[in-house]
C-alpha atoms as a PDB file:
ATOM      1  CA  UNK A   1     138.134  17.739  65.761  1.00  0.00           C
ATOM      2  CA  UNK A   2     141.223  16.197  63.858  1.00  0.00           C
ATOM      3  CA  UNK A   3     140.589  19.229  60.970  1.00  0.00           C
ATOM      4  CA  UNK A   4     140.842  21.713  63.217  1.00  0.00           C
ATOM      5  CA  UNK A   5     143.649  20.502  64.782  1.00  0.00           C
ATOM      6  CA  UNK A   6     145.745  20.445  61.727  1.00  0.00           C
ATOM      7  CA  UNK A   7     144.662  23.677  60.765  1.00  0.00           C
ATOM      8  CA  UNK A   8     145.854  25.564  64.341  1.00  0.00           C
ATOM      9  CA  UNK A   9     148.946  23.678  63.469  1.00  0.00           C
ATOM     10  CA  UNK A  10     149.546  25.391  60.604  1.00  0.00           C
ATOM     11  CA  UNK A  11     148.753  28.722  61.562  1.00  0.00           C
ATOM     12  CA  UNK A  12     150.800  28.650  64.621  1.00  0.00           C
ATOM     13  CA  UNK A  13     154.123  29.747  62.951  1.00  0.00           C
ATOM     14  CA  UNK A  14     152.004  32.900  61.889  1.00  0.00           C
ATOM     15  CA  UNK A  15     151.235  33.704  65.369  1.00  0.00           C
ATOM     16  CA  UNK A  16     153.501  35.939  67.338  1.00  0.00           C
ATOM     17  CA  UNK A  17     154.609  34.898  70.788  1.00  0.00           C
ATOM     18  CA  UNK A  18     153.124  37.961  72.435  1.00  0.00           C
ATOM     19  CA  UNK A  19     149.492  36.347  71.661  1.00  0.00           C
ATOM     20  CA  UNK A  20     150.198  33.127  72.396  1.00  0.00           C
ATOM     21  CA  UNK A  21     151.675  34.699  76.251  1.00  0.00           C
ATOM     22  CA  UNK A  22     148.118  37.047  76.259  1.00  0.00           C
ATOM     23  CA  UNK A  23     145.658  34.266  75.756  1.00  0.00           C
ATOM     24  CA  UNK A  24     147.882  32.407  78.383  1.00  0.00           C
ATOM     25  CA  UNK A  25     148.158  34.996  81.141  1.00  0.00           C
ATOM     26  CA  UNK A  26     146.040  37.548  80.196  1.00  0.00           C
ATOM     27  CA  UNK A  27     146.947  41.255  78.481  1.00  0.00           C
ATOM     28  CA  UNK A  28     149.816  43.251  79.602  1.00  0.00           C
ATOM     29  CA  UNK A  29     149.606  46.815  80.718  1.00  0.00           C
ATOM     30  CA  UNK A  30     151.543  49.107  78.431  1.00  0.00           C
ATOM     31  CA  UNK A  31     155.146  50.642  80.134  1.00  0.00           C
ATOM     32  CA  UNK A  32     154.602  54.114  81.385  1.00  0.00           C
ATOM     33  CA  UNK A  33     156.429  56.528  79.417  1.00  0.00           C
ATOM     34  CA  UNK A  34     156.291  59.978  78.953  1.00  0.00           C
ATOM     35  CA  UNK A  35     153.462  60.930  75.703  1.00  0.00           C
ATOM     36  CA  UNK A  36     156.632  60.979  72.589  1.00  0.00           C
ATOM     37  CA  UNK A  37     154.110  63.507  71.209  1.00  0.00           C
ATOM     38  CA  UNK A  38     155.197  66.157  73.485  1.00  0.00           C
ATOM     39  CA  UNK A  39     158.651  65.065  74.280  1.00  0.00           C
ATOM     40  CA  UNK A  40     160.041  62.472  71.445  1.00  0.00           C
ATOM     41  CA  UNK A  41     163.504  62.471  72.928  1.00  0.00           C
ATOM     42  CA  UNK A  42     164.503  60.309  75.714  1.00  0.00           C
ATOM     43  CA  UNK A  43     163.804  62.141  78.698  1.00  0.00           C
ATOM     44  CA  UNK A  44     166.966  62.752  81.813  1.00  0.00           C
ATOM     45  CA  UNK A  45     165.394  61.808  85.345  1.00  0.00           C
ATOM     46  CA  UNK A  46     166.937  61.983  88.459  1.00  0.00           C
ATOM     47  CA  UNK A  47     167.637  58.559  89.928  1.00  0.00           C
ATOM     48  CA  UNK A  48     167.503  57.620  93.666  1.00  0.00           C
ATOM     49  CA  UNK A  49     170.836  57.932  94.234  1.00  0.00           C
ATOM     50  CA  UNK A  50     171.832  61.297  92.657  1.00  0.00           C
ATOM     51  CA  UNK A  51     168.307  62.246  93.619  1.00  0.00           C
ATOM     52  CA  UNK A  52     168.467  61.841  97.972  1.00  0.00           C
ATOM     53  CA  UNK A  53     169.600  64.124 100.100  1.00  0.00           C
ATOM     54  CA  UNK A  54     171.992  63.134 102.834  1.00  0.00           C
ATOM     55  CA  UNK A  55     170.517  61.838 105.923  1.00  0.00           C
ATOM     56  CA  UNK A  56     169.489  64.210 108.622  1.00  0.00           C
ATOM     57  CA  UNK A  57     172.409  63.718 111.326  1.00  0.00           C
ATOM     58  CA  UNK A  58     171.780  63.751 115.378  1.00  0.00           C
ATOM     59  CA  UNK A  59     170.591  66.657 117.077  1.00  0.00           C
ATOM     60  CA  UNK A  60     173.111  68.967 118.453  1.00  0.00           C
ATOM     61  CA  UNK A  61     173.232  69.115 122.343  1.00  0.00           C
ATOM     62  CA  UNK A  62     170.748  72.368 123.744  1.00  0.00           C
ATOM     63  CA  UNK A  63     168.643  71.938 120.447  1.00  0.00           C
ATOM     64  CA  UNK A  64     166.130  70.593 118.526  1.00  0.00           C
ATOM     65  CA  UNK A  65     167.071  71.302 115.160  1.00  0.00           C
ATOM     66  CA  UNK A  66     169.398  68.263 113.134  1.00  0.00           C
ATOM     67  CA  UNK A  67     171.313  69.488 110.019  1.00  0.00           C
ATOM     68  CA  UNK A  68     169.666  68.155 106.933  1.00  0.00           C
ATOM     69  CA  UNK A  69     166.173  67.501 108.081  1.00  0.00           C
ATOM     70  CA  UNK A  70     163.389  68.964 106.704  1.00  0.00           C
ATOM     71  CA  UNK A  71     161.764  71.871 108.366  1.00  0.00           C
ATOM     72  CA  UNK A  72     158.999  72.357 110.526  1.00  0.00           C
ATOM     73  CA  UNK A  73     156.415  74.500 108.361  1.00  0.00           C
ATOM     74  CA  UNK A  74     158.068  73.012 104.656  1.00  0.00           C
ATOM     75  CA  UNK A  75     155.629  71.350 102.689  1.00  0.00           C
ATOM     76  CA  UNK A  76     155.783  67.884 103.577  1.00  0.00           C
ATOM     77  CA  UNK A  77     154.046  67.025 100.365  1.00  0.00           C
ATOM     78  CA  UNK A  78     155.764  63.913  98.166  1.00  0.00           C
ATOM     79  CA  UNK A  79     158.651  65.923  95.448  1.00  0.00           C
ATOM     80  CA  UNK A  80     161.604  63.447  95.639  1.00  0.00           C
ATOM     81  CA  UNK A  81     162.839  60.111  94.276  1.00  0.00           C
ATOM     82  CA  UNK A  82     161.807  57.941  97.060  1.00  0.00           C
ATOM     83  CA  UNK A  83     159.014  59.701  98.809  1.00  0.00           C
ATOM     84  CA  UNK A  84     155.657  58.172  99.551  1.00  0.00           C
ATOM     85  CA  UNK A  85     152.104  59.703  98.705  1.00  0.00           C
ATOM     86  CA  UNK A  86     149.190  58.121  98.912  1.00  0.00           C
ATOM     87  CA  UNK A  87     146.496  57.687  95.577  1.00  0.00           C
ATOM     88  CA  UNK A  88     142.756  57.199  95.785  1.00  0.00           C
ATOM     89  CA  UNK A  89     141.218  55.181  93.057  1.00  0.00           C
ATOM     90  CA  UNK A  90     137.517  55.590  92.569  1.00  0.00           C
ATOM     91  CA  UNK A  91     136.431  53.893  89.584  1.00  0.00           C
ATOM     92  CA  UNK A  92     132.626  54.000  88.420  1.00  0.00           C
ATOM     93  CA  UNK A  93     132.438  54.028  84.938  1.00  0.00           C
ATOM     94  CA  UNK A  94     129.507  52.693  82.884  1.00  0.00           C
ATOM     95  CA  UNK A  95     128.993  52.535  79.186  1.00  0.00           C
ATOM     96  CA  UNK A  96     125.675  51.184  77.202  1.00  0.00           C
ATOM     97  CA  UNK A  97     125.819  51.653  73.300  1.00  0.00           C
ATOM     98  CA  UNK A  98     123.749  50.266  71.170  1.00  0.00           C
ATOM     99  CA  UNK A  99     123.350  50.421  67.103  1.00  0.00           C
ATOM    100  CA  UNK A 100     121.786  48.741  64.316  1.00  0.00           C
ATOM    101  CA  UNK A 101     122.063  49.000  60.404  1.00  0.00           C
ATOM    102  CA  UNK A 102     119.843  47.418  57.675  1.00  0.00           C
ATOM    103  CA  UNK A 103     120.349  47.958  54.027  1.00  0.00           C
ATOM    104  CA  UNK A 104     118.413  46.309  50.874  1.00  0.00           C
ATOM    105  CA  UNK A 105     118.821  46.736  47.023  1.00  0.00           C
ATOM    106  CA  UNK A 106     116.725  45.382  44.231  1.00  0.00           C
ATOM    107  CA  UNK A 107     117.613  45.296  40.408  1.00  0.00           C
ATOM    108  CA  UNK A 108     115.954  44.387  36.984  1.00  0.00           C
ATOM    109  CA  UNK A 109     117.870  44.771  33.634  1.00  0.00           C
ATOM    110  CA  UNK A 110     115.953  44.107  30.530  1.00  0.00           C
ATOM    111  CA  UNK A 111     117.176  44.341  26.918  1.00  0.00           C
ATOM    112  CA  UNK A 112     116.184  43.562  23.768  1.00  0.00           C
ATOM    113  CA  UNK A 113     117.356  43.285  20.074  1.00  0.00           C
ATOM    114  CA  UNK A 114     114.486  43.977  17.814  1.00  0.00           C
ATOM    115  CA  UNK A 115     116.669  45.654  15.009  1.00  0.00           C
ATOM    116  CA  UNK A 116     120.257  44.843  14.887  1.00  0.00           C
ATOM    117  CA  UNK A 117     121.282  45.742  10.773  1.00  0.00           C
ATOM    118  CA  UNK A 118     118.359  43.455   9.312  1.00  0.00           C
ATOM    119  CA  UNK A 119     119.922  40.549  11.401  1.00  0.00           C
ATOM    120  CA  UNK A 120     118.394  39.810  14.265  1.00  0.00           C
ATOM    121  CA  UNK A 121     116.284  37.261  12.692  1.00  0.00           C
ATOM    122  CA  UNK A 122     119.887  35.494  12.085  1.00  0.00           C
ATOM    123  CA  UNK A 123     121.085  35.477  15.876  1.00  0.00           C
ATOM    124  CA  UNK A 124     118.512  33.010  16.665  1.00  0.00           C
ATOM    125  CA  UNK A 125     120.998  30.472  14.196  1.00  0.00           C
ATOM    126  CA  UNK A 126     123.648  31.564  16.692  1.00  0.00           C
ATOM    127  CA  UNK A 127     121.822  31.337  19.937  1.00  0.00           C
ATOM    128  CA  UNK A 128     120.090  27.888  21.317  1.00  0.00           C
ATOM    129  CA  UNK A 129     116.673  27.449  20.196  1.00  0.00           C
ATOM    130  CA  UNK A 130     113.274  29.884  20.976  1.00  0.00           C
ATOM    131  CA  UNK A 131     115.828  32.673  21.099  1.00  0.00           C
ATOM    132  CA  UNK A 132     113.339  36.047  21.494  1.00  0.00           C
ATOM    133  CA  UNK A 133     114.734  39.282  19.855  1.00  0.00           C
ATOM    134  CA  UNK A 134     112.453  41.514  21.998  1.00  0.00           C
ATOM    135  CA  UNK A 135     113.962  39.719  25.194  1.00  0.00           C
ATOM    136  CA  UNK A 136     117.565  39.259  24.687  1.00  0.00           C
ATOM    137  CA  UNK A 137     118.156  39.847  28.339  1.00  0.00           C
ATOM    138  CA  UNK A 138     116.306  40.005  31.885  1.00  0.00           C
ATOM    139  CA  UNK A 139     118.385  40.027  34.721  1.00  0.00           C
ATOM    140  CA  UNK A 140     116.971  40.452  38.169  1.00  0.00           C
ATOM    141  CA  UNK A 141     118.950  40.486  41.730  1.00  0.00           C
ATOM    142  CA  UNK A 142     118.149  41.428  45.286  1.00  0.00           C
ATOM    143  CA  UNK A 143     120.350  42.201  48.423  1.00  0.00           C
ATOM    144  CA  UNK A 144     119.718  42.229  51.770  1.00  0.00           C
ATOM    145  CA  UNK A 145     121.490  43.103  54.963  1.00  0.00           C
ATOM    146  CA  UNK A 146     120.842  43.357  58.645  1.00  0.00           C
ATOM    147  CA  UNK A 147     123.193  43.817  61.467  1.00  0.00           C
ATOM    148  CA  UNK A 148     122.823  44.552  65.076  1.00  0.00           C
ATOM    149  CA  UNK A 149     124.937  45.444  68.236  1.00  0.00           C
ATOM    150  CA  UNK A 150     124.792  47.107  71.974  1.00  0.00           C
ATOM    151  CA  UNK A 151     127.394  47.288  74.491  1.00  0.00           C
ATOM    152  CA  UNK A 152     126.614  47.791  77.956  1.00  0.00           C
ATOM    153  CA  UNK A 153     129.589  47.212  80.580  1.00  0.00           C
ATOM    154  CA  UNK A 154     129.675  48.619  84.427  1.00  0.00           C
ATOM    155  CA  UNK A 155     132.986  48.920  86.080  1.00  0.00           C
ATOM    156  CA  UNK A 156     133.779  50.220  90.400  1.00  0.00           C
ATOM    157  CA  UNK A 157     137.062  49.714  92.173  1.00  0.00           C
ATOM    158  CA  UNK A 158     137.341  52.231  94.895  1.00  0.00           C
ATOM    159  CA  UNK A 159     141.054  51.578  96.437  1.00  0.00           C
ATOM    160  CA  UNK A 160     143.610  53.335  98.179  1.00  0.00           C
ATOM    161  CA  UNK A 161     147.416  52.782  97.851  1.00  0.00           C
ATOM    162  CA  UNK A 162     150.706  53.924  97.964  1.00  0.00           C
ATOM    163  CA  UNK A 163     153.009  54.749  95.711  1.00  0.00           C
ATOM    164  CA  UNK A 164     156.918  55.703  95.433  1.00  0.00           C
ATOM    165  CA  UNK A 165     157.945  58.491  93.472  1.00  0.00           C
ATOM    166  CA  UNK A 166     160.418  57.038  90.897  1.00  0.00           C
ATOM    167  CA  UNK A 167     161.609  59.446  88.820  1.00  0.00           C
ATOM    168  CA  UNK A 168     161.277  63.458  88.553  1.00  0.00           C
ATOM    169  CA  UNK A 169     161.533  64.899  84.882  1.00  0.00           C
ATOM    170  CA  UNK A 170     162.824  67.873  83.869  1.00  0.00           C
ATOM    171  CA  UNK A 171     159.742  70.123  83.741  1.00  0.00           C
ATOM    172  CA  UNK A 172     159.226  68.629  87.720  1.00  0.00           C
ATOM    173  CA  UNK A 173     156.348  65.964  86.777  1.00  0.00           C
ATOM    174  CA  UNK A 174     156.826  63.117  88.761  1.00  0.00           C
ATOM    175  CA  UNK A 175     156.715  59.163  87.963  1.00  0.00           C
ATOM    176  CA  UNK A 176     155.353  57.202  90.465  1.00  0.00           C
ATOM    177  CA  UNK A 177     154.985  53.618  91.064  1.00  0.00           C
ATOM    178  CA  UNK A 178     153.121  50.826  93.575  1.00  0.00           C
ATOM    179  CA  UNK A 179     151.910  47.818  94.278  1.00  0.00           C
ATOM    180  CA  UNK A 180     149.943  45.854  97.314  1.00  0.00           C
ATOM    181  CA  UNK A 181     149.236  42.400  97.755  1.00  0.00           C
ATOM    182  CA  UNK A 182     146.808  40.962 100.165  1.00  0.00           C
ATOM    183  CA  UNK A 183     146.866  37.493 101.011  1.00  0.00           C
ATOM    184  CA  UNK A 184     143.624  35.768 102.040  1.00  0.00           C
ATOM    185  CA  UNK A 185     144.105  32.434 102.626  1.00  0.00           C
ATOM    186  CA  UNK A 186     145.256  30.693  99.272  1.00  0.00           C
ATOM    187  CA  UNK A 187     144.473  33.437  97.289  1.00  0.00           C
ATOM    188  CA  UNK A 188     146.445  36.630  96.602  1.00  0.00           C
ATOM    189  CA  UNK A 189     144.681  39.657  95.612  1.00  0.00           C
ATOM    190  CA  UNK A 190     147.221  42.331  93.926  1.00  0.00           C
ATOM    191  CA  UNK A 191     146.824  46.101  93.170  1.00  0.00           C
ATOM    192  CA  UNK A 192     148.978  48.250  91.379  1.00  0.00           C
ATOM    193  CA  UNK A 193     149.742  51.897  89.803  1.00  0.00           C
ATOM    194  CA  UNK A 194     151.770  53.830  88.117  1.00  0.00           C
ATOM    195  CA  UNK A 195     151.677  56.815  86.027  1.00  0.00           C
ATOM    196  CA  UNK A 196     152.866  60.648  85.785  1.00  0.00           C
ATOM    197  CA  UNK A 197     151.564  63.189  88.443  1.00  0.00           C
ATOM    198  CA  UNK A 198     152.327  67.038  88.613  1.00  0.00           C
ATOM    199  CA  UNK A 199     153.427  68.406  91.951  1.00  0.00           C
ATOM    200  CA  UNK A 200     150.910  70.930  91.641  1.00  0.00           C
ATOM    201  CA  UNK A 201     147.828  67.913  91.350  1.00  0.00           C
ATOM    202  CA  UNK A 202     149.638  66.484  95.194  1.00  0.00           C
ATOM    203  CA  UNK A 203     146.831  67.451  98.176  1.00  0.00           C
ATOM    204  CA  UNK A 204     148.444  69.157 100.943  1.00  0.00           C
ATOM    205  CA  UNK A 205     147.376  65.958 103.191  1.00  0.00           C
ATOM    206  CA  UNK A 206     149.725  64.295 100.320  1.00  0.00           C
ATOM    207  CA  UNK A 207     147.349  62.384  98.232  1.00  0.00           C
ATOM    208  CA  UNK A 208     146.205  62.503  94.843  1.00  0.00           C
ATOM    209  CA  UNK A 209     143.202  61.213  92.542  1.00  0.00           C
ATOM    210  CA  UNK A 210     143.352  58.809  89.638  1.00  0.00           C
ATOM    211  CA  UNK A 211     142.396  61.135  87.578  1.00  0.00           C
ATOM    212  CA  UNK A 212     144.963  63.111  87.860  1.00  0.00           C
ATOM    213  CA  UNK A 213     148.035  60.336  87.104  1.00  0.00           C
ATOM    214  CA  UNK A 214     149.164  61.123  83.164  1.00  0.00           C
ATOM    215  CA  UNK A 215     149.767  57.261  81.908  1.00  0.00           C
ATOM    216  CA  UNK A 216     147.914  55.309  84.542  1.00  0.00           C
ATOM    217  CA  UNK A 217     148.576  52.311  84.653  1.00  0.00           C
ATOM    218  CA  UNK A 218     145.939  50.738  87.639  1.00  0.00           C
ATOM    219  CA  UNK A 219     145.758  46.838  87.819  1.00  0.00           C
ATOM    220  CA  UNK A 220     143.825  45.016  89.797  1.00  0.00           C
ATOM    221  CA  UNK A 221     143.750  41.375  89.758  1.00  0.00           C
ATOM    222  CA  UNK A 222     145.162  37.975  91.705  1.00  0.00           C
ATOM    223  CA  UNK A 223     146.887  34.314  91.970  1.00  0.00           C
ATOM    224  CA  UNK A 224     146.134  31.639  93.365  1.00  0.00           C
ATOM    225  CA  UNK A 225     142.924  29.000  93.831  1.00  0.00           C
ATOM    226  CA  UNK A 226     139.915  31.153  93.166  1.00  0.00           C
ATOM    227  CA  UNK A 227     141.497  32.843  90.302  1.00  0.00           C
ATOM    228  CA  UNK A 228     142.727  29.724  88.596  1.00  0.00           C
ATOM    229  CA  UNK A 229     139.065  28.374  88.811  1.00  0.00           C
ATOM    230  CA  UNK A 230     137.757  31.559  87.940  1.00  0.00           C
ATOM    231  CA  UNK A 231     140.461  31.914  84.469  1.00  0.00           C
ATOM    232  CA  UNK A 232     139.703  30.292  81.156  1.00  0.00           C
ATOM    233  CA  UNK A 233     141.867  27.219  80.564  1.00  0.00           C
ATOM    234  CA  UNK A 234     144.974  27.933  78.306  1.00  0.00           C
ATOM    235  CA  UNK A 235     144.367  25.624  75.765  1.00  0.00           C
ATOM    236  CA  UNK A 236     140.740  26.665  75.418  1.00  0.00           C
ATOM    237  CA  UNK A 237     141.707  30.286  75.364  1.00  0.00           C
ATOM    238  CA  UNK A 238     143.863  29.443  72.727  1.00  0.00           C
ATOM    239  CA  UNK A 239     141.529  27.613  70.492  1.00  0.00           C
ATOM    240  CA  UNK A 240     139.432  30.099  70.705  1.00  0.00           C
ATOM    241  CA  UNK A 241     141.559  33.084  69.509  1.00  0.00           C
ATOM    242  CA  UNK A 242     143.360  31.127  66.533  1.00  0.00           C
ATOM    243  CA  UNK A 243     140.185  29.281  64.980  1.00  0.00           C
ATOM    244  CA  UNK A 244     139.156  30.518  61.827  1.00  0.00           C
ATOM    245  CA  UNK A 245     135.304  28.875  62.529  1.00  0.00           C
END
């Protein structure tokens, strides 16, 4: 144990802090941005401030109409920094792969020096005793290689949240963003999204599919009793990832 102690010790300087914080914690989701292929500038969104539109002030007296709200037969579907629609995850993915690969060689080499300028009978002065002319060299080697592997993995969440539109780019795509946490007794269960959703994707009952978010983001995981029991201890996360055995 004291070996491979010492060497984790010394290939801990060589080991960035952002694996050290993943074998800890777990991986990170990558920031939603928009694809640079498309767009590698920075792209200008309209912030919640700039973005709202005044607040809709009190009905005038004798009518039912109040300057600034929205009207009755507008689309009520989410298009601003701050509104609310509602995405449906239904996850039921499944993947089996399996593949195997087997390879062999065999060689021989034989050589011999029967004439070699009248002198062969000379090399054997050269060359430890019952050297052979005819048989000079016989080489002989064989390979062998077998390798197998199969993947088979099932994954269902079906889930339903919220989400706050963030940001609207220029072109009218929308970034959204939420989270929910349940808490069931001393263990908090937490979902969230985020991504990039065209206005055009939005339901008219103002809900969209997982499918249709550009840079999802979904995570579903917890805190607390169960999933500390349930994790793999830091330090033997850590062994495992860094040993070289």
């Amino acid at each position: 144990m004291r070996p491979l102690l010492v060497a984790l010790a010394a290939l801990a300087p060589l080991c960035a802090c952002t694996t050290v914080k993943e074998a800890v914690q777990g991986p990170d989701l990558t920031p939603v941005r928009y694809p640079a292929v498309l767009v590698p500038q920075q792209q200008d969104v309209m912030h919640l401030a700039s973005a709202r539109e005044p607040a809709p002030q009190p009905a005038s007296a004798n009518s039912l109409w109040r300057s600034g709200a929205r009207a009755f037969f507008n689309d009520q579907r989410a298009n601003r920094v701050g509104d609310i629609l509602t995405v449906q995850i239904e996850i039921d993915d499944s993947a089996k792969t399996t593949n195997a690969t087997s390879s062999s060689r065999t060689a021989n080499t034989h050589a011999g020096v029967e004439n070699f300028f009248g002198l062969e009978s000379s090399l054997g002065r050269v060359f430890p005793g019952g050297f052979d002319p005819a048989n000079a060299i016989n080489t002989g080697s064989t390979t062998s290689n077998a390798g197998a592997g199969s993947v088979n993995r099932a994954e269902k969440i079906n889930l339903t949240i919220a989400a706050v539109v963030t940001a609207v780019l220029p072109n009218g795509n929308m970034m959204i963003q939420g989270t929910q946490e349940v808490r069931t007794n001393y263990d908090v269960r937490q979902l969230a999204v985020s991504g990039i959703v065209r206005p055009e994707d939005i339901s008219s009952a103002n809900t969209i599919r997982h499918t249709q978010i550009a840079e999802a983001r979904i995570s579903y995981g917890g805190r607390g009793d169960i999933s500390r029991v349930q994790k793999t201890p830091a330090g033997q996360s850590l062994v495992e990832r860094f040993t070289p055995f």
